[in-house]
Protein backbone atom coordinates (compact mmCIF):
# COMPACT_ATOMS: atom_id res chain seq x y z
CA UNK A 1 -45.09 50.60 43.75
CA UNK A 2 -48.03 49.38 45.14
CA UNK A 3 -46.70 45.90 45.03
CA UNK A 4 -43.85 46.90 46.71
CA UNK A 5 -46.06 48.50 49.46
CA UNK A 6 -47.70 45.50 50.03
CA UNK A 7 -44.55 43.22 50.05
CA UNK A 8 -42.90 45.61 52.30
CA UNK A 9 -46.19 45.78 55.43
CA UNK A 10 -46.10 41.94 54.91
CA UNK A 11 -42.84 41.58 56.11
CA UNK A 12 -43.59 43.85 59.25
CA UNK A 13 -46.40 42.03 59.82
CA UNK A 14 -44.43 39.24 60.26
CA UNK A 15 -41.97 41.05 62.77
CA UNK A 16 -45.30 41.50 64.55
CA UNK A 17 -46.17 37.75 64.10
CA UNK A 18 -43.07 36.63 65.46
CA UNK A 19 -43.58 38.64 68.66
CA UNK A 20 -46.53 37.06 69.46
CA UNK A 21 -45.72 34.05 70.15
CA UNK A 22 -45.65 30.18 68.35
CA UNK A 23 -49.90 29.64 67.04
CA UNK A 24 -49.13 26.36 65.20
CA UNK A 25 -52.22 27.18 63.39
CA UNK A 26 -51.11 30.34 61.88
CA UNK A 27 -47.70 28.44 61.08
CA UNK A 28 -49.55 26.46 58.85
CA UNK A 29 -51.29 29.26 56.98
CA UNK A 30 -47.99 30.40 56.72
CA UNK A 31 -46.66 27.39 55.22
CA UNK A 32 -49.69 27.11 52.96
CA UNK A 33 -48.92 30.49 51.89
CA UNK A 34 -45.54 30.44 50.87
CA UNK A 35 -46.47 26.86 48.94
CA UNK A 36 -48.22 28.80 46.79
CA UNK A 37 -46.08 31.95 45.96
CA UNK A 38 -43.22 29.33 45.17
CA UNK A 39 -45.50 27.37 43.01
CA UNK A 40 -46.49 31.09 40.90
CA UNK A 41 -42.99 30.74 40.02
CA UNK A 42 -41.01 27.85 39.48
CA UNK A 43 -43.82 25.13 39.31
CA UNK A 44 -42.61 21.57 39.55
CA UNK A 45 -38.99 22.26 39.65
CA UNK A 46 -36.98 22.06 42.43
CA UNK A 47 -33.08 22.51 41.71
CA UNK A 48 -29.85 22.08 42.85
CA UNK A 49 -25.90 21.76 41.96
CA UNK A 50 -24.02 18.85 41.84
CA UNK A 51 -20.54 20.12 43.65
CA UNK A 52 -17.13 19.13 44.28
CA UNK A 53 -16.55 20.68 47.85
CA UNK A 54 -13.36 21.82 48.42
CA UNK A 55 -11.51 23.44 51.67
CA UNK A 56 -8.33 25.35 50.52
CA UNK A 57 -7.51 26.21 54.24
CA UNK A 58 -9.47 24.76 57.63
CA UNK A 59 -7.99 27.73 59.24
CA UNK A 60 -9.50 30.80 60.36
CA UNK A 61 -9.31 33.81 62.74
CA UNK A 62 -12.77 33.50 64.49
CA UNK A 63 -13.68 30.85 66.80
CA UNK A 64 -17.54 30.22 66.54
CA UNK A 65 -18.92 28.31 69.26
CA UNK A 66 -20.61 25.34 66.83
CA UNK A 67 -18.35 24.80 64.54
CA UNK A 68 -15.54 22.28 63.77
CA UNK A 69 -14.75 23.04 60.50
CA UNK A 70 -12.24 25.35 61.74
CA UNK A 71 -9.01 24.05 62.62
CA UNK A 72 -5.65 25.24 64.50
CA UNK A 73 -2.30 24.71 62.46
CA UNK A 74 -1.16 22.18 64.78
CA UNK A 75 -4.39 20.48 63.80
CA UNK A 76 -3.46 20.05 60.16
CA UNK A 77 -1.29 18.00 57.91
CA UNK A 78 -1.18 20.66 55.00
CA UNK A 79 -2.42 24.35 55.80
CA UNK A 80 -3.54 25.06 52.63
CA UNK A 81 -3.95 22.23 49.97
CA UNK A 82 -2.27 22.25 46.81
CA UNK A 83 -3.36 23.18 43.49
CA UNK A 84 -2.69 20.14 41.56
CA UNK A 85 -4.45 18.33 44.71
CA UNK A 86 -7.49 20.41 44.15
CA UNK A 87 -7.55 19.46 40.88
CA UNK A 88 -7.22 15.89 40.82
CA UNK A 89 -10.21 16.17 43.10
CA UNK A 90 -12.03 18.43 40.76
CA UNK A 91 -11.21 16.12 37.77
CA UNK A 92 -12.92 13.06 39.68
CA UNK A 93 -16.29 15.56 40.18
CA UNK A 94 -16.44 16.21 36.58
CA UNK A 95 -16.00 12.49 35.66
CA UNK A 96 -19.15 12.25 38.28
CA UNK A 97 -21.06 14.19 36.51
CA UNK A 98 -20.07 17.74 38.62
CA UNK A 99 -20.36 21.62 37.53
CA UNK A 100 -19.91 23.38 40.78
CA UNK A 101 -16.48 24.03 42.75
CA UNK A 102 -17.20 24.99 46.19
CA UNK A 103 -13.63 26.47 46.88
CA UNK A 104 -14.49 27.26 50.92
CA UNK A 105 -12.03 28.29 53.24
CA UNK A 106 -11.95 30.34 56.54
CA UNK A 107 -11.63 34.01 57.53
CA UNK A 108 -8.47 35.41 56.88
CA UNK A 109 -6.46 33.12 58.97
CA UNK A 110 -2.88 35.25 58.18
CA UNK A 111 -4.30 37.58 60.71
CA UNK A 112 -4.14 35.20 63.80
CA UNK A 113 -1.66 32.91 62.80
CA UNK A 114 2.00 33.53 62.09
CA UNK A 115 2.33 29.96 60.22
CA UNK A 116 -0.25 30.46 57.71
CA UNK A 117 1.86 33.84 56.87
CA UNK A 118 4.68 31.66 56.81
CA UNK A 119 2.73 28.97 54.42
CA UNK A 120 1.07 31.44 52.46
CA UNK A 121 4.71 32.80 51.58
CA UNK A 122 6.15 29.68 50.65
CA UNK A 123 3.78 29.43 48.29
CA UNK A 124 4.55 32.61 46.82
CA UNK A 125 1.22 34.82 47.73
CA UNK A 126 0.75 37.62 50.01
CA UNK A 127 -3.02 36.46 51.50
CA UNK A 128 -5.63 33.83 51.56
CA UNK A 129 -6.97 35.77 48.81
CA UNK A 130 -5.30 36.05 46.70
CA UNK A 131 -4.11 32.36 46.98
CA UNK A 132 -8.35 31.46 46.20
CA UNK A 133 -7.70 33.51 43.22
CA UNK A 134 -5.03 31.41 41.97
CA UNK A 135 -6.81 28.08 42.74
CA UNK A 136 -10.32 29.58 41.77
CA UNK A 137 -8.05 30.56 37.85
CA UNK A 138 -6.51 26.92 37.47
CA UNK A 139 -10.09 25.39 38.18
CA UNK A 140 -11.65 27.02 35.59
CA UNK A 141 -8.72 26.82 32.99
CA UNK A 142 -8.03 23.40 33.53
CA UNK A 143 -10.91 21.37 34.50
CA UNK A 144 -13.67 23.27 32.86
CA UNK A 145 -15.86 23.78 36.34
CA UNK A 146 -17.36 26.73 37.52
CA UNK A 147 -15.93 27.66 40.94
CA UNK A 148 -18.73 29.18 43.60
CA UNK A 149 -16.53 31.33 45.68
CA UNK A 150 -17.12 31.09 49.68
CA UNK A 151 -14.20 33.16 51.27
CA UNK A 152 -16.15 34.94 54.21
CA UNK A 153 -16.34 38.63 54.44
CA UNK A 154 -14.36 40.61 51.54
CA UNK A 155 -13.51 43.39 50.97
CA UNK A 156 -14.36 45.74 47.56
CA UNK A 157 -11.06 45.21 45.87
CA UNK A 158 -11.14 41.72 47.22
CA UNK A 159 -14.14 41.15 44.97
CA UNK A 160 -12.77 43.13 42.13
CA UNK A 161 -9.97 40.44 42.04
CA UNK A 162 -11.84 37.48 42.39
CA UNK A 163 -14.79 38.22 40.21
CA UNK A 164 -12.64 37.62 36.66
CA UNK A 165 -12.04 33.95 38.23
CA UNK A 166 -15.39 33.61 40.37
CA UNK A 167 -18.66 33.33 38.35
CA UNK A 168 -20.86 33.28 41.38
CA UNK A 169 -19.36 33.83 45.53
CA UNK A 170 -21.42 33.78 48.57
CA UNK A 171 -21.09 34.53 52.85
CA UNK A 172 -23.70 33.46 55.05
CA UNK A 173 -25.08 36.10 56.83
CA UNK A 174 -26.24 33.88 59.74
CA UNK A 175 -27.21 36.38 61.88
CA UNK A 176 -27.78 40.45 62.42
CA UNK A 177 -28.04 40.18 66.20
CA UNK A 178 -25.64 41.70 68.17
CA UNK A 179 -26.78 39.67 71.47
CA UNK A 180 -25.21 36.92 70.23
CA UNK A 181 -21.86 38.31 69.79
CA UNK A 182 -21.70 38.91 73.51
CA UNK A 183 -19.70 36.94 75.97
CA UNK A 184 -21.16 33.41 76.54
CA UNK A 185 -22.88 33.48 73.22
CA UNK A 186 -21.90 31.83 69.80
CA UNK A 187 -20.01 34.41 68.22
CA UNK A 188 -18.24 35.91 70.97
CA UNK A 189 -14.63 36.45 69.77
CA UNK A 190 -15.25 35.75 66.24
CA UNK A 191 -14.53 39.53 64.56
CA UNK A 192 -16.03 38.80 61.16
CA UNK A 193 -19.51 37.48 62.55
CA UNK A 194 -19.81 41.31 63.49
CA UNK A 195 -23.06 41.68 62.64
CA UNK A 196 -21.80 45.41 60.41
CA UNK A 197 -19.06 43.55 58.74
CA UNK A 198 -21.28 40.72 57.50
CA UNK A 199 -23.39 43.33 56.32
CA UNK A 200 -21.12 45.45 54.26
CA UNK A 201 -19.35 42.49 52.91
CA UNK A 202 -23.37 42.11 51.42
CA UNK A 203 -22.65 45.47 49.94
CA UNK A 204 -19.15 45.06 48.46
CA UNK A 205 -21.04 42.31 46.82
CA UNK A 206 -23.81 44.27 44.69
CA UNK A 207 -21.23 46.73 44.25
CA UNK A 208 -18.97 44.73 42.45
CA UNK A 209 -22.05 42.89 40.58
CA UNK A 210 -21.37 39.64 42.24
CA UNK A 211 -24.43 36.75 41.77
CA UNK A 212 -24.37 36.34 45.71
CA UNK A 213 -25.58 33.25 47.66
CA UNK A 214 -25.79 34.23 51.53
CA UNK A 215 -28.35 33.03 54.49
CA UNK A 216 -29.35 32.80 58.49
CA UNK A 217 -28.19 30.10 60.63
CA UNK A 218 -31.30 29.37 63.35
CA UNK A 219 -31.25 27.53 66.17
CA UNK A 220 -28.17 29.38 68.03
CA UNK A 221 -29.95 31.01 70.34
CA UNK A 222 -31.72 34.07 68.05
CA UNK A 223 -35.79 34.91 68.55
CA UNK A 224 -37.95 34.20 65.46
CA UNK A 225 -37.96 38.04 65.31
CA UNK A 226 -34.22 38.08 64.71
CA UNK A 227 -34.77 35.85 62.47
CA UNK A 228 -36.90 37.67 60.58
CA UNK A 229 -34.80 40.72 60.93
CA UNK A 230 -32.13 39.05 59.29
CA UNK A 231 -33.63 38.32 56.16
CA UNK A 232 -35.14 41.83 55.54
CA UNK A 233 -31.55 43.16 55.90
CA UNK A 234 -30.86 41.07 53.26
CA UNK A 235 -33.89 41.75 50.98
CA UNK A 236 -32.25 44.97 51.71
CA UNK A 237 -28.97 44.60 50.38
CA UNK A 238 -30.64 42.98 47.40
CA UNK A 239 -33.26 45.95 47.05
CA UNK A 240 -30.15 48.29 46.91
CA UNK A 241 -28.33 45.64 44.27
CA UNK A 242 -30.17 43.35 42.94
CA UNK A 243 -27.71 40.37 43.79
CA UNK A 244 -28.85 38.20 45.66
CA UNK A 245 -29.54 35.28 43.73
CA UNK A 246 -29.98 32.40 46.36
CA UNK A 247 -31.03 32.72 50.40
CA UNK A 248 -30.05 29.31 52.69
CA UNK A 249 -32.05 28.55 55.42
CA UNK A 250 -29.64 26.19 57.38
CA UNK A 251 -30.44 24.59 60.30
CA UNK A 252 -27.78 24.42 63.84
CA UNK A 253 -26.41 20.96 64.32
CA UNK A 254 -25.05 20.06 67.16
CA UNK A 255 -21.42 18.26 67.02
CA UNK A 256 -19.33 17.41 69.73
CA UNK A 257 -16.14 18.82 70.57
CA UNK A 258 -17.88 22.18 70.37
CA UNK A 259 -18.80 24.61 73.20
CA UNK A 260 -22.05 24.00 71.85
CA UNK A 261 -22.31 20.24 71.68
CA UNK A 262 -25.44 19.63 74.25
CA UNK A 263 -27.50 22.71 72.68
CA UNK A 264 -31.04 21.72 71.50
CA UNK A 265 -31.36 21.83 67.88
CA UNK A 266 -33.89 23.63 66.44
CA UNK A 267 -37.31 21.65 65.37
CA UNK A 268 -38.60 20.65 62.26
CA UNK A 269 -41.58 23.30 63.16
CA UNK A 270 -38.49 26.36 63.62
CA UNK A 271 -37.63 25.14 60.18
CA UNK A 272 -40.56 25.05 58.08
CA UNK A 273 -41.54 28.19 59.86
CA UNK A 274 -38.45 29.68 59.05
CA UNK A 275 -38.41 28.66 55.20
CA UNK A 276 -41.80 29.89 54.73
CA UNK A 277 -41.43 33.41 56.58
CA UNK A 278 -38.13 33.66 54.07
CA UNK A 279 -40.28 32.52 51.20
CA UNK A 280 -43.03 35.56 51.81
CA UNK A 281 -40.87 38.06 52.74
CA UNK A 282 -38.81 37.52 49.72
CA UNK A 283 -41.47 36.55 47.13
CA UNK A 284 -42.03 34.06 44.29
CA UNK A 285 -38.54 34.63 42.30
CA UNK A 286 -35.85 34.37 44.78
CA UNK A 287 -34.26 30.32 45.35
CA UNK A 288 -34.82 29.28 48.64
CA UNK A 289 -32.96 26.93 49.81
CA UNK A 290 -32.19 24.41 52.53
CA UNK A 291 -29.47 21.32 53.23
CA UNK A 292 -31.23 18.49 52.52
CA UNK A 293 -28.06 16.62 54.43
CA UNK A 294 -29.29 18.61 57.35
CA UNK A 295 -32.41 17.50 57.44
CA UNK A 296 -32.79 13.85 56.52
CA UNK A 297 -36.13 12.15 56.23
CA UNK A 298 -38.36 14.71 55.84
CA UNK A 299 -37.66 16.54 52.66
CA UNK A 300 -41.03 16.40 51.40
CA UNK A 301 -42.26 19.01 54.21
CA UNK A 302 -39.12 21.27 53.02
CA UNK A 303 -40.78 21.09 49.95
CA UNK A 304 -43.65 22.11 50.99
CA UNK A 305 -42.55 24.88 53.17
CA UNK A 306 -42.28 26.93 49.96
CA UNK A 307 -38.24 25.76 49.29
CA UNK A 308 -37.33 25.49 45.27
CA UNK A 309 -33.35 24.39 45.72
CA UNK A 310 -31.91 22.21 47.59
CA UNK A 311 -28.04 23.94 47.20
CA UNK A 312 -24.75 22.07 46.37
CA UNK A 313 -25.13 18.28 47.02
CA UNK A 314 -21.71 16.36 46.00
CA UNK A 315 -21.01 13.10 44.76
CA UNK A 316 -17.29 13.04 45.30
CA UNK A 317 -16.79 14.91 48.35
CA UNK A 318 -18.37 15.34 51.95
CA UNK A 319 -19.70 18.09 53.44
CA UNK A 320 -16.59 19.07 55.52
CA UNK A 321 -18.19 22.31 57.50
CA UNK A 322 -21.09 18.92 58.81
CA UNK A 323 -18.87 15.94 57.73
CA UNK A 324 -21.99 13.80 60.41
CA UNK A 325 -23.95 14.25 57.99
CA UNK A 326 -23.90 12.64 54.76
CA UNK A 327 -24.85 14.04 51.51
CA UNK A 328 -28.30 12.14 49.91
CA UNK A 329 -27.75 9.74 47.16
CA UNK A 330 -28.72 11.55 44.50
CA UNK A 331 -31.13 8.97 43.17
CA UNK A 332 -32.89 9.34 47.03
CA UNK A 333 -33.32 12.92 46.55
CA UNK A 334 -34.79 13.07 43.17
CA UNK A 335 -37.56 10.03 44.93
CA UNK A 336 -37.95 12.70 47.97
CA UNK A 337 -38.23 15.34 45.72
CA UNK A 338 -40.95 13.57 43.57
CA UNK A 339 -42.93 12.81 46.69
CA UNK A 340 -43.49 15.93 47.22
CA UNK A 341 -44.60 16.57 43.82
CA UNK A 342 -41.96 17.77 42.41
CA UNK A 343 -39.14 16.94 39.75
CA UNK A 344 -35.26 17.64 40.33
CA UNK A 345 -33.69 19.56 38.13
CA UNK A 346 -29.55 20.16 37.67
CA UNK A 347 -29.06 23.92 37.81
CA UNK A 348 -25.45 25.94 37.30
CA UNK A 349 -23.92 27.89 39.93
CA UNK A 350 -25.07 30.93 38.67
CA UNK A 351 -28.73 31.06 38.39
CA UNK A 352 -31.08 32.05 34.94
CA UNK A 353 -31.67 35.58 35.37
CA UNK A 354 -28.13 36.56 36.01
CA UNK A 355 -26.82 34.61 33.10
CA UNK A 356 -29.34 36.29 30.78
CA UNK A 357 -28.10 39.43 32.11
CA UNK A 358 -24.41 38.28 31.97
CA UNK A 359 -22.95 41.36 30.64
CA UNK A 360 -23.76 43.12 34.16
CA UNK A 361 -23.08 40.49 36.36
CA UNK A 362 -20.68 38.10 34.60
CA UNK A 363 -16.69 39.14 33.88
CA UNK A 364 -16.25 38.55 30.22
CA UNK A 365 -13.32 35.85 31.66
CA UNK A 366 -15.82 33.86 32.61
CA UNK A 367 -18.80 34.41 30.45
CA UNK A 368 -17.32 32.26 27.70
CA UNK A 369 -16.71 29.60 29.99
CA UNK A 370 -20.54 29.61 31.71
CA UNK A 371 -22.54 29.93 28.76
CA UNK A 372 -21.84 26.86 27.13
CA UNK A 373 -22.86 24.67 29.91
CA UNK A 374 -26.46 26.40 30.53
CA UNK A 375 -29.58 25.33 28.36
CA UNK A 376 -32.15 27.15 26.64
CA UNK A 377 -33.59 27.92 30.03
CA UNK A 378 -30.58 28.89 32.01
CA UNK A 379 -30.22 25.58 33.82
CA UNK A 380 -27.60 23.28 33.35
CA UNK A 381 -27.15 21.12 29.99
CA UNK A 382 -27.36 17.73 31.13
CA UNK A 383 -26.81 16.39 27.15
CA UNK A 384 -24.84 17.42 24.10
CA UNK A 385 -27.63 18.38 21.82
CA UNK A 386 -28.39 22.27 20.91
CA UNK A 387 -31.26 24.20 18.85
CA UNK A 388 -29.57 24.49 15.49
CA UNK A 389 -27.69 20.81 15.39
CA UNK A 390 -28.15 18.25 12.62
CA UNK A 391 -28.37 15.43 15.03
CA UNK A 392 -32.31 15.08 16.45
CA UNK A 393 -33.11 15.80 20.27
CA UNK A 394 -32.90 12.99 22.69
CA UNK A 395 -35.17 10.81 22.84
CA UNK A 396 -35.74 11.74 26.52
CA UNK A 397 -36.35 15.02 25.97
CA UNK A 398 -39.05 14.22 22.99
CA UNK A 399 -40.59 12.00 25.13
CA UNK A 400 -40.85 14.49 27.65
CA UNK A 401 -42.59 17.17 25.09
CA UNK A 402 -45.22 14.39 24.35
CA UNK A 403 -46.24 13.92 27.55
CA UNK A 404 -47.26 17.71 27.35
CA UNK A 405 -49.66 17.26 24.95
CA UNK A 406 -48.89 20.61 23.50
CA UNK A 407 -51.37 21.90 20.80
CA UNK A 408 -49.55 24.57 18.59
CA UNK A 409 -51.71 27.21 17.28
CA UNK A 410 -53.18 26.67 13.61
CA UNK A 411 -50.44 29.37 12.58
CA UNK A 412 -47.92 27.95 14.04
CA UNK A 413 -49.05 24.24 12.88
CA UNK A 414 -49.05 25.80 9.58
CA UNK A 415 -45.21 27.00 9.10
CA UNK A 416 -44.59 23.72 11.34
CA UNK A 417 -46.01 21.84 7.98
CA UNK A 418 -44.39 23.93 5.62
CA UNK A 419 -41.23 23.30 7.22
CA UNK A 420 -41.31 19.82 7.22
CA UNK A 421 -42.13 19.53 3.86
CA UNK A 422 -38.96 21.13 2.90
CA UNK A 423 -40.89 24.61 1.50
CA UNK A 424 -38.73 28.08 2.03
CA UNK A 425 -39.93 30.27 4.97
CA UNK A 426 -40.01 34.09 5.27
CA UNK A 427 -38.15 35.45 7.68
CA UNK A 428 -41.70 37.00 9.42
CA UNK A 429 -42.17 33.16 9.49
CA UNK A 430 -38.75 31.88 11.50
CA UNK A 431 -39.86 34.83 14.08
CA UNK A 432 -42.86 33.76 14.70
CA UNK A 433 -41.33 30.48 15.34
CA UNK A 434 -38.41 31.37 17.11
């Protein structure tokens, strides 16, 4: 409790913090700060998925002010792309090297427009929903990914259906002011950035037991202080749940075409700033995370900002919601990663403590499928060898152990020599082991 007590006057410090006002000096304690909780936790590691990205509709109902991922139907070829197109895509990510299926689409565009109703009945289903579901089922039956659900705001029997076909979904918050709903600002007219809806779509989440990835959006206008009022209603949500596996700090870019194309985009100081307040309000367990496409050239201050994933990055696909900006080469990010003294590390799309809990949070549909492809640690298996298997480790991996120096103790050296010289062990003996 008293942990909790602390954790909890920190963050309203911070509200306090933010009120007074940009001391770049007490940014940096900040910063410094939030280093070092990460660190506590996840040491060298910094994480991420390698996605296909996938948009099963461009259209939606709301009409945010910086976005052009959004599209009207007289914009687009195809109003919803096929299943055996989404495949073939997601066939070329797992010949890439892919786990993750970003299946992204917007907010319930069969309530604006009359010809996605008409498309979504030629194709035989009654919503955008339940079309996801369908696509989200042949994924994982056919190609063997995991698909990371990203549908917008849902509704409890929405996630009821998807979760048997969904391993892991996830909404961005963005935002829990209300100013910026109002006319002239960037969700004016968009229903479903409602700052209440957002919220109890957060809910419906931890209800249903859903590993949940969600986030703020800065640099549209909100105060630090709504900033930081946004992430404690998530820590929240995930006090109440216990679902939140993964918060994205995500930083406005400008794009033309938008209402919001000559906005200033936030600094790299909002940033790091923001990533650290998110890192101590949250603690030393929960994956923070940032774009690194958003953000090019200066990953190594991310870093150090108290980040420990850098999301989905994608091989195969671009990053259609900011198709400016390109995903890094993956080789680039693991050198920007290890300058900041870190090492890159392939993850799954549902993170370690869920999947060791998978009986709460994981249908058994999709257990069977997930569990295979995580290692000892929860991460993803980036080889074919398991414990158990006649064939020795890979080389790599020894090679790795080596470099650890690690020093058994003399009981443990012992039954390490009687093993290798063939001799019987107790069972007392493979525990102690094991």
């Amino acid at each position: 409790m008293g942990a909790q007590h602390n954790e909890w006057y920190a963050a309203r410090s911070m509200v306090a913090l933010a009120d007074g006002g940009d001391v770049v000096e007490m940014d940096d304690v900040l910063i410094a700060r939030a280093r070092f909780i990460r660190d506590r936790h996840y040491g060298p590691r910094i994480t991420y998925s390698p996605k296909v990205f996938i948009p099963v509709t461009q259209l939606c109902r709301d009409v945010c002010h910086y976005c052009t991922f959004a599209k009207t139907p007289s914009q687009l070829s195809a109003l919803y792309l096929e299943v055996d197109e989404i495949i073939a895509t997601v066939r070329e990510g797992a010949r890439a090297g892919c786990r993750e299926v970003l299946l992204t689409l917007g907010e319930k565009p069969e309530l604006r427009y009359r010809a996605a109703r008409e498309a979504l009945e030629a194709l035989g289903f009654p919503s955008t929903t339940a079309y996801l579901a369908h696509v989200a089922e042949r994924v994982l039956s056919e190609t063997g990914l995991l698909p990371h659900l990203n549908p917008g705001t849902l509704s409890d029997e929405e996630f009821r259906a998807l979760k048997p076909v969904g391993p892991s979904m996830g909404m961005m918050l963005e935002s829990t002011s209300l100013r910026l709903c109002e006319k002239g600002m960037p969700h004016y007219g968009s229903p479903d950035k409602d700052p209440s809806v957002r919220l109890a779509t957060l809910d419906a989440a931890g209800r249903a037991a859903v590993p949940f990835t969600t986030g703020l959006l800065i640099g549209i206008g909100e105060t630090r202080r709504e900033r930081i009022e946004t992430l404690l209603a998530i820590r929240a949500s995930h006090a109440r749940y216990g679902h939140i596996q993964e918060v994205i700090v995500q930083n406005f870019r400008a794009k033309d075409d938008t209402k919001m194309a000559g906005a200033p985009e936030p600094s790299l100081e909002e940033l790091l700033w923001t990533i650290a307040v998110a890192r101590l309000i949250f603690g030393p367990t929960m994956s923070i995370q940032a774009p690194p496409n958003l953000s090019p050239g200066v990953l190594p201050q991310l870093v150090d900002a108290g980040l420990n994933d850098w999301g989905g990055v994608s091989p195969v696909t671009p990053d259609f919601v900011n198709p400016e900006a390109p995903w890094p080469h993956l080789d680039r990010l693991a050198e920007e990663t290890a300058a900041a003294g870190k090492q890159l590390t392939e993850r799954l799309t549902v993170y370690p403590s869920y999947l060791h809990d998978h009986p709460r949070w994981l249908d058994p549909a999709v257990t069977a499928r997930v569990l295979p492809m995580a290692d000892g640690a929860g991460l993803a298996r980036t080889d074919g060898w398991t414990p158990g298997a006649t064939e020795p480790p890979p080389a790599q991996a020894l090679q790795a152990l080596r470099r650890l120096d690690l020093k058994p103790r003399q009981e443990i050296q012992a039954l390490l020599t009687q093993a290798e010289a063939g001799e019987a062990l107790s069972e007392s003996a493979i525990v102690t082991l094991l």
